[in-house]
N, C-alpha and C. Protein backbone atom coordinates (compact mmCIF):
# COMPACT_ATOMS: atom_id res chain seq x y z
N UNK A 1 71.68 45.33 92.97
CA UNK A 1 70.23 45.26 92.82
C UNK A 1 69.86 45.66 91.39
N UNK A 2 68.89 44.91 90.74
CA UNK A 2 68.53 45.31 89.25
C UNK A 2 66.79 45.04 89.72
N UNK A 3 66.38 45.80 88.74
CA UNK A 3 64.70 45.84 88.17
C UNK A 3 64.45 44.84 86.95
N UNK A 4 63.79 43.84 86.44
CA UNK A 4 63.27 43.11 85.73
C UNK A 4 62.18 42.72 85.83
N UNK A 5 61.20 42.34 84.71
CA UNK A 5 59.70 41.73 84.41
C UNK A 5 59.70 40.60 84.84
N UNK A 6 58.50 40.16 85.73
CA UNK A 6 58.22 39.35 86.33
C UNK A 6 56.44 38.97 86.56
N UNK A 7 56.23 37.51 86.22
CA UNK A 7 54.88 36.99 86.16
C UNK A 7 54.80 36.90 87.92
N UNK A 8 53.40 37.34 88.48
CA UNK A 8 53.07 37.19 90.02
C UNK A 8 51.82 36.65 90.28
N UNK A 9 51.34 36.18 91.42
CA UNK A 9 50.06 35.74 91.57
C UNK A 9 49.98 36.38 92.71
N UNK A 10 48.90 37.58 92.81
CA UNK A 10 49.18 38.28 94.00
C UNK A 10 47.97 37.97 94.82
N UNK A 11 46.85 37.22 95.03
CA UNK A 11 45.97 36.94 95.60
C UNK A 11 45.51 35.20 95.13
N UNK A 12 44.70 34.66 95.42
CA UNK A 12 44.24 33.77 95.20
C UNK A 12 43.02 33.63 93.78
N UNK A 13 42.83 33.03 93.09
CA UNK A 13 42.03 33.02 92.14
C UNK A 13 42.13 34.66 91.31
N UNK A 14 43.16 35.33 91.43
CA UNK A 14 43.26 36.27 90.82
C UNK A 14 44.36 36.51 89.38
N UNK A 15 43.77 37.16 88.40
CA UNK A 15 44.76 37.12 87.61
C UNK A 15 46.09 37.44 88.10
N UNK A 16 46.57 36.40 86.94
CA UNK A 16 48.55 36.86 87.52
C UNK A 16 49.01 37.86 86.69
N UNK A 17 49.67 38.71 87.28
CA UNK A 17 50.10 40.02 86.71
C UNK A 17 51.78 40.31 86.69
N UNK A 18 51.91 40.99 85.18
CA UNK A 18 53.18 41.22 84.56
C UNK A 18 53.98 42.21 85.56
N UNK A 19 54.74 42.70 86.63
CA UNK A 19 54.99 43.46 86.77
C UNK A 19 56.26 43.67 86.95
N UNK A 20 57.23 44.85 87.43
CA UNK A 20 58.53 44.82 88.15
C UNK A 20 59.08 44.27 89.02
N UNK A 21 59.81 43.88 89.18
CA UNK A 21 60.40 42.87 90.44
C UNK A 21 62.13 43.56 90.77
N UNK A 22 62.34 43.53 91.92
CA UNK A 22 63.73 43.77 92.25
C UNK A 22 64.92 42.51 92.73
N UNK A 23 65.64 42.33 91.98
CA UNK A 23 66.50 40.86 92.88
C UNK A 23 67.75 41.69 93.15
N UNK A 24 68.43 41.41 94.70
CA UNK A 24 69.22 42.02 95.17
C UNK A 24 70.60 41.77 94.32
N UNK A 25 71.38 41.71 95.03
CA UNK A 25 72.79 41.34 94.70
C UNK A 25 72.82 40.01 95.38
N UNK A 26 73.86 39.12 94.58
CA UNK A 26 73.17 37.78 95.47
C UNK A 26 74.01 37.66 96.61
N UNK A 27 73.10 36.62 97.19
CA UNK A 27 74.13 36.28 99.28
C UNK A 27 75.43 35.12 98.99
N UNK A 28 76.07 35.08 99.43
CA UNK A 28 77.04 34.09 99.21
C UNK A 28 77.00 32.86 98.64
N UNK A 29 75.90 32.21 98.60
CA UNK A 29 75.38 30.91 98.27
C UNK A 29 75.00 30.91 96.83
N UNK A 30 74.67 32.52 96.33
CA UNK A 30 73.10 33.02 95.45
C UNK A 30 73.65 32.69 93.87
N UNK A 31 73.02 32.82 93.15
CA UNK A 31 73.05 33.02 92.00
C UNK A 31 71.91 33.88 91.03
N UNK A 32 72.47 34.61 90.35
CA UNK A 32 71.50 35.55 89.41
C UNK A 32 71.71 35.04 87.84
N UNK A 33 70.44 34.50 87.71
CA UNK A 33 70.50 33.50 86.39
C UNK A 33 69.67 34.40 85.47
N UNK A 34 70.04 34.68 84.42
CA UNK A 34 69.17 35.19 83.04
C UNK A 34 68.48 34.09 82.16
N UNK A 35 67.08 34.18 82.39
CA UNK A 35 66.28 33.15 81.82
C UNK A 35 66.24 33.07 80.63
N UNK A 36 66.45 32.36 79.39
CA UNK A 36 65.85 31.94 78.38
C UNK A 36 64.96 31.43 78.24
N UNK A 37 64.42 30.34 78.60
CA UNK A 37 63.27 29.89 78.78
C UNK A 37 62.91 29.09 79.80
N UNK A 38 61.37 29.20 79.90
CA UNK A 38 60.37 28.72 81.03
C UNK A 38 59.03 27.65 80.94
N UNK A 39 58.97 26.42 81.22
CA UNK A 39 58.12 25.86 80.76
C UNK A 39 56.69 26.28 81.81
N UNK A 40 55.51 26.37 81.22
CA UNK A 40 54.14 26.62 81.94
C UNK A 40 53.98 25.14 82.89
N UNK A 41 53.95 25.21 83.52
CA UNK A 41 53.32 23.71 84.45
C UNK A 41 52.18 23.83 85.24
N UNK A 42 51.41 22.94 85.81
CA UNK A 42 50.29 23.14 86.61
C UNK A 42 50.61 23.84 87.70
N UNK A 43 51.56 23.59 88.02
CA UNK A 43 52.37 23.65 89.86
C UNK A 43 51.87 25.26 89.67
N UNK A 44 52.04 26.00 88.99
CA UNK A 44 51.81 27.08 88.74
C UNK A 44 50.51 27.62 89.32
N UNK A 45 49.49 26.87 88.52
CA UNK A 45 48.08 26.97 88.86
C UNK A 45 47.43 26.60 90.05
N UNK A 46 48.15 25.87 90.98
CA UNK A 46 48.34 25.41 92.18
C UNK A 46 48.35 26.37 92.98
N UNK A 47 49.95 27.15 92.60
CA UNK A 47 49.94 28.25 93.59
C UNK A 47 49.27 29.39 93.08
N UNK A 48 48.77 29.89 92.14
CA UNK A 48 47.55 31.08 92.08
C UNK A 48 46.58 30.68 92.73
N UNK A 49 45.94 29.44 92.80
CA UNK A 49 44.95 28.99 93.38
C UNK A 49 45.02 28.43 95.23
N UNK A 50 46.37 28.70 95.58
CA UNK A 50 46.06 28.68 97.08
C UNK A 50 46.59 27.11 97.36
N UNK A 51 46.92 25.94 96.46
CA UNK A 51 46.92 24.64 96.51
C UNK A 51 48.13 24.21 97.18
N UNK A 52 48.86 25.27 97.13
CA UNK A 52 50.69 25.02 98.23
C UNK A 52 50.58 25.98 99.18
N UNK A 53 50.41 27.26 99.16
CA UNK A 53 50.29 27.51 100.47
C UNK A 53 49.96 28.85 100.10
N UNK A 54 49.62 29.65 101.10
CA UNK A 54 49.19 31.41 101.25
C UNK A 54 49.88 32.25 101.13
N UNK A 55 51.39 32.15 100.85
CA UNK A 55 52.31 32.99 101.23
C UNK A 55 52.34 34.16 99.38
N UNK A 56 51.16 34.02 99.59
CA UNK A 56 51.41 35.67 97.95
C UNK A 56 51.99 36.54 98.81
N UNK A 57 52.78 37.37 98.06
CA UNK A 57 52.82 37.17 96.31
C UNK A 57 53.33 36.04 95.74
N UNK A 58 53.01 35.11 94.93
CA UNK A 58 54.15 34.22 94.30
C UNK A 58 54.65 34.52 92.86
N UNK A 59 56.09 34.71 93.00
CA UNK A 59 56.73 34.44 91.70
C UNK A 59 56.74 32.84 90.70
N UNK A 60 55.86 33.18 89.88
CA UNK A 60 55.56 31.97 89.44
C UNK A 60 56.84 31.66 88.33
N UNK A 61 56.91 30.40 88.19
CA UNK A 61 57.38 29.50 87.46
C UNK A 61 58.70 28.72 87.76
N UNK A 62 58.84 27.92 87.62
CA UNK A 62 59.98 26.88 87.75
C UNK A 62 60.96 25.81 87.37
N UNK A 63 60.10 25.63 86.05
CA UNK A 63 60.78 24.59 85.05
C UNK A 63 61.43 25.59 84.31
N UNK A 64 62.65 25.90 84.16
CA UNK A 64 63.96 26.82 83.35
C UNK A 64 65.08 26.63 83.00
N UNK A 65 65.51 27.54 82.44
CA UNK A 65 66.89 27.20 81.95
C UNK A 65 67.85 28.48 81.53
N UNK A 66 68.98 28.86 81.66
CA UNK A 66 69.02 30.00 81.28
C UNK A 66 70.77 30.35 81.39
N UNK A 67 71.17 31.23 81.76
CA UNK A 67 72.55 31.87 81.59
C UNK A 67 73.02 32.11 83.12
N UNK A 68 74.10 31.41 83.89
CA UNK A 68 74.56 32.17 84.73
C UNK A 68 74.81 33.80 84.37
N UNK A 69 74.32 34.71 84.96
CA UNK A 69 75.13 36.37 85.45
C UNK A 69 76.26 36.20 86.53
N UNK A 70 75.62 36.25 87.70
CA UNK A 70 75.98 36.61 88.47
C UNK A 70 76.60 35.60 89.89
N UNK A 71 77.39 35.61 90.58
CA UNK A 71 77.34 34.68 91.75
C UNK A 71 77.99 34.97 93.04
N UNK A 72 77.23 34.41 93.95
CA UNK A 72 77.78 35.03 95.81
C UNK A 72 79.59 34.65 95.64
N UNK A 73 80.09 35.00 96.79
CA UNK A 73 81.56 34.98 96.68
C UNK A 73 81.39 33.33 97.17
N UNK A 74 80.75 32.90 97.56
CA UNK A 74 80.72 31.06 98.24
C UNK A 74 80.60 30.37 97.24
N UNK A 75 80.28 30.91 95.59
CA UNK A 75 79.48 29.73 94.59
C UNK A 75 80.77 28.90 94.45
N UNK A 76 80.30 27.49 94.18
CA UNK A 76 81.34 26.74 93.90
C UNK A 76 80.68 25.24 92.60
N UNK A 77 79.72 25.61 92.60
CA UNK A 77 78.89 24.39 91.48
C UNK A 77 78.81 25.22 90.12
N UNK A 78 79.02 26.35 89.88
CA UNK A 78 78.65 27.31 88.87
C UNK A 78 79.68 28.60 88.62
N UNK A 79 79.52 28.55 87.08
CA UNK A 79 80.45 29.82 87.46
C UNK A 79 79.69 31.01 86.42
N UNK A 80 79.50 32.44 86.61
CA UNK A 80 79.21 33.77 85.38
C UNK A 80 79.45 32.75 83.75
N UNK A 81 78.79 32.70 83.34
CA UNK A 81 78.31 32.09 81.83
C UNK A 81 78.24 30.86 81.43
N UNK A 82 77.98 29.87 82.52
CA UNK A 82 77.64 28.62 82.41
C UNK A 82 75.97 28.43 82.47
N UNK A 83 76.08 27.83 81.24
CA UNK A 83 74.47 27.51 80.50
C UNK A 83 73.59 26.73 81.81
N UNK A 84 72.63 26.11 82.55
CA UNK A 84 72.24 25.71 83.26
C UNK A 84 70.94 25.59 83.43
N UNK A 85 70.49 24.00 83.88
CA UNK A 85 68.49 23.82 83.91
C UNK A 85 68.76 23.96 85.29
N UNK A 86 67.46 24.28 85.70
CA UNK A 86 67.10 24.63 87.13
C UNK A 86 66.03 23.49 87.64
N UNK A 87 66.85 23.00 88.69
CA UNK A 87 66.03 21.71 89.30
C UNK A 87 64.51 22.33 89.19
N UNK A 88 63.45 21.37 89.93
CA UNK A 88 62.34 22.26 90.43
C UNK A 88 62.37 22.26 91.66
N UNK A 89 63.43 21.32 93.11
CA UNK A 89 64.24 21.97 93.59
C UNK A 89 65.09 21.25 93.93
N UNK A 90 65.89 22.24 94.91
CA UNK A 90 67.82 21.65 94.94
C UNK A 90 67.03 21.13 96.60
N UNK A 91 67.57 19.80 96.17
CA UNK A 91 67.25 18.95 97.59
C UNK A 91 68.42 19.01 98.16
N UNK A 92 68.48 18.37 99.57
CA UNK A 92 69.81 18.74 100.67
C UNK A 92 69.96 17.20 100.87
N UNK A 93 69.19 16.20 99.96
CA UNK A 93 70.50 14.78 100.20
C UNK A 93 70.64 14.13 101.45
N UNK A 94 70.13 15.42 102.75
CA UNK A 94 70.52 14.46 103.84
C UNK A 94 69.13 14.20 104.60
N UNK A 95 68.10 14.94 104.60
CA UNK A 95 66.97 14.70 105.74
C UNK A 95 66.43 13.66 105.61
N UNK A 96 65.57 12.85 106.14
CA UNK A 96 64.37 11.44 106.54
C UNK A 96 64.19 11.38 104.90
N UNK A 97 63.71 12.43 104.57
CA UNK A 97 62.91 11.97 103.17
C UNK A 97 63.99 11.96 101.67
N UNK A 98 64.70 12.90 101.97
CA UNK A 98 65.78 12.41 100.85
C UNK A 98 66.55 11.04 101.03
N UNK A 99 66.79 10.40 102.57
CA UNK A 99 67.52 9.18 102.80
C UNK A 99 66.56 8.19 102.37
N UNK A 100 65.43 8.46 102.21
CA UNK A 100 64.29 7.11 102.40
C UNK A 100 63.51 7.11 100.84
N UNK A 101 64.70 7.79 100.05
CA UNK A 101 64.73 7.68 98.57
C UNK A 101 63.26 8.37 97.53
N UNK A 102 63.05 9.38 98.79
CA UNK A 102 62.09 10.03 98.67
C UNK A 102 61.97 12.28 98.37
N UNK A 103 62.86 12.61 97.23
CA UNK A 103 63.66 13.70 97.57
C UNK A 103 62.51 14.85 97.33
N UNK A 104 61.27 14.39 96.54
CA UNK A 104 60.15 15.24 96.24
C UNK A 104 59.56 15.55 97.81
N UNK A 105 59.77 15.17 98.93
CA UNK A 105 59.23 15.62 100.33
C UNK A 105 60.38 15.86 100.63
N UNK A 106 61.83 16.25 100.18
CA UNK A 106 62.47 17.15 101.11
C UNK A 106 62.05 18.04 102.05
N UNK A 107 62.72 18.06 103.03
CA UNK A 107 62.37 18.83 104.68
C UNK A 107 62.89 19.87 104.18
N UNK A 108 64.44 20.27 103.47
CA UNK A 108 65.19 21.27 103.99
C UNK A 108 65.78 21.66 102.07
N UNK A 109 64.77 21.87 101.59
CA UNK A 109 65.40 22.27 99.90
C UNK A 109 65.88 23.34 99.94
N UNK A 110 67.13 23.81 99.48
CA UNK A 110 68.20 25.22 99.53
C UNK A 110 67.30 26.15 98.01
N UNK A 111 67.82 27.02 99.23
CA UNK A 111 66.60 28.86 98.61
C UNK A 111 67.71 29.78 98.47
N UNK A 112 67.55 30.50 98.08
CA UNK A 112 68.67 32.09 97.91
C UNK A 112 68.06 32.20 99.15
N UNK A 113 69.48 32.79 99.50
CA UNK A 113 69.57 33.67 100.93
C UNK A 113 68.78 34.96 101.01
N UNK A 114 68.96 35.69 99.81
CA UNK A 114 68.40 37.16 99.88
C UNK A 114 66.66 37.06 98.92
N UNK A 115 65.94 37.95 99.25
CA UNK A 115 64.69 37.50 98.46
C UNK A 115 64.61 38.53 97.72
N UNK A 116 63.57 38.13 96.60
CA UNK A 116 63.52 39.11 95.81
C UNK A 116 62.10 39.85 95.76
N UNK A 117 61.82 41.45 95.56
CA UNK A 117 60.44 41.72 96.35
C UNK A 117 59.93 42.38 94.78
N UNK A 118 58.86 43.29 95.15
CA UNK A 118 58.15 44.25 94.36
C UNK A 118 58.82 45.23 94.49
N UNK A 119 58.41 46.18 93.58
CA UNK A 119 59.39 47.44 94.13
C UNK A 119 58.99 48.45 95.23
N UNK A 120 58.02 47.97 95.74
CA UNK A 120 57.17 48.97 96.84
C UNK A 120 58.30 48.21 98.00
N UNK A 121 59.06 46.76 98.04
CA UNK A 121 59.58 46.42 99.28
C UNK A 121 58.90 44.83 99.64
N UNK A 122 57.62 44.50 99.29
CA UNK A 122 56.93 43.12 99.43
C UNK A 122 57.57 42.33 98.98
N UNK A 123 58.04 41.25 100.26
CA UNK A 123 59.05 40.19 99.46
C UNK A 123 57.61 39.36 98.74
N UNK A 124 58.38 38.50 98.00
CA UNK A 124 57.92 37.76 96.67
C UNK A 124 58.31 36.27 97.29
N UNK A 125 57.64 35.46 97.04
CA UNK A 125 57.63 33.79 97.45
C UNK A 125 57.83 33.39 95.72
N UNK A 126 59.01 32.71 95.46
CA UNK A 126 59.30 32.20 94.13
C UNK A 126 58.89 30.59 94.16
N UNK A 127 58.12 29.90 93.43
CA UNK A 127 57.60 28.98 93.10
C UNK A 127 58.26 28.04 93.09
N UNK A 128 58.51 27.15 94.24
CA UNK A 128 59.50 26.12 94.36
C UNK A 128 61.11 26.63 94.62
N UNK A 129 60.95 27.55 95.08
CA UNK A 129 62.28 28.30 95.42
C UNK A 129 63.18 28.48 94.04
N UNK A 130 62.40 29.02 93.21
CA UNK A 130 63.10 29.26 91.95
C UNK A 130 62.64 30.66 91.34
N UNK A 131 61.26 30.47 91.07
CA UNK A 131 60.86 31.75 90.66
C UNK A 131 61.21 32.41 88.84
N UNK A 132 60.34 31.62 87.90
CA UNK A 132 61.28 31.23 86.84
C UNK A 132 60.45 32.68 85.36
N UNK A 133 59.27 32.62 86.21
CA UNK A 133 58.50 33.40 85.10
C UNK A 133 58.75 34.81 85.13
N UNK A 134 60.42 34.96 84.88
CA UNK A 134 60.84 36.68 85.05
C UNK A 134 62.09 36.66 83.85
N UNK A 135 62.50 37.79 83.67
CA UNK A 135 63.93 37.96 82.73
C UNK A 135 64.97 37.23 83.43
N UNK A 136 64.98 37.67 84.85
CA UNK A 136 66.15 36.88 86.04
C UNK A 136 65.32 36.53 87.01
N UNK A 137 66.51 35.55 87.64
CA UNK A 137 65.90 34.98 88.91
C UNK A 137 66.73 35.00 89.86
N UNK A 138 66.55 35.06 91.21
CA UNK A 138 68.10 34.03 91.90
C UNK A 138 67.46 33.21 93.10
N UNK A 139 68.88 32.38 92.59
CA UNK A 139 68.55 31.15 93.50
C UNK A 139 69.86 30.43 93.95
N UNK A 140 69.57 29.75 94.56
CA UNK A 140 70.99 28.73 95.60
C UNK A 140 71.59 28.39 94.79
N UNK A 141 73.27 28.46 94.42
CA UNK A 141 73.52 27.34 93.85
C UNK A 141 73.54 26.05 93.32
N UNK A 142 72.42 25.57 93.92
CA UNK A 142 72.70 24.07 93.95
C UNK A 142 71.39 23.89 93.35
């Protein structure tokens, strides 16, 4: 488990705020990526504003790129210091909407197993299952 800075949207129409964030150790699948950089996108403004769904807090951002750290004992696409962009998300290839050449309505897009919260314990909803506007992030392998 480590502490790092992290952009949040903790209510709706409310400013998003700089604060601490905790990401565990990752789950077998996980990966703990050190961000270099993060592009601003609307999707962003979307979710401060309630436009994807209710589930604040959200860890905003998602367009990234950055440094493998860390990885579950299962990783097998990545390895500790491989450079890497981060989908905006890792589709699963097999449901209705990825077969019907449609992968932006994936049913079943792969998330880190373990979540990452505030430090009071409040898990954190990362923005497209990525969660990009922090020092680290983690997320699925894939």
């Amino acid at each position: 488990m480590e502490k790092v800075r992290g952009v949040i949207a903790v209510r709706k129409g409310a400013p998003v705020e700089l604060t601490t964030i905790v990401i565990p150790d990752p789950g077998p699948r996980d990966v703990i990526m050190k961000i270099q950089a993060c592009g601003v996108c609307h999707t962003d403004l979307h979710y401060r504003e309630g436009g994807i769904s209710d589930d604040y807090p959200f860890l905003l951002g998602h367009e990234a790129a950055g440094i493998v750290e860390k990885v579950g004992e299962q990783v097998t696409h990545v390895e500790v210091g491989d450079f890497v962009v981060l989908n905006w998300r890792a589709i699963c290839g097999q449901c209705r909407a990825c077969k019907r050449g449609e992968p932006w309505y994936c049913f079943a897009t792969f998330n880190a197993e373990k979540t990452m919260t505030l430090e009071d314990g409040t898990e954190l909803t990362p923005a497209l299952g990525i969660g990009a506007f922090c020092d680290k992030t983690l997320v699925h392998e894939l």
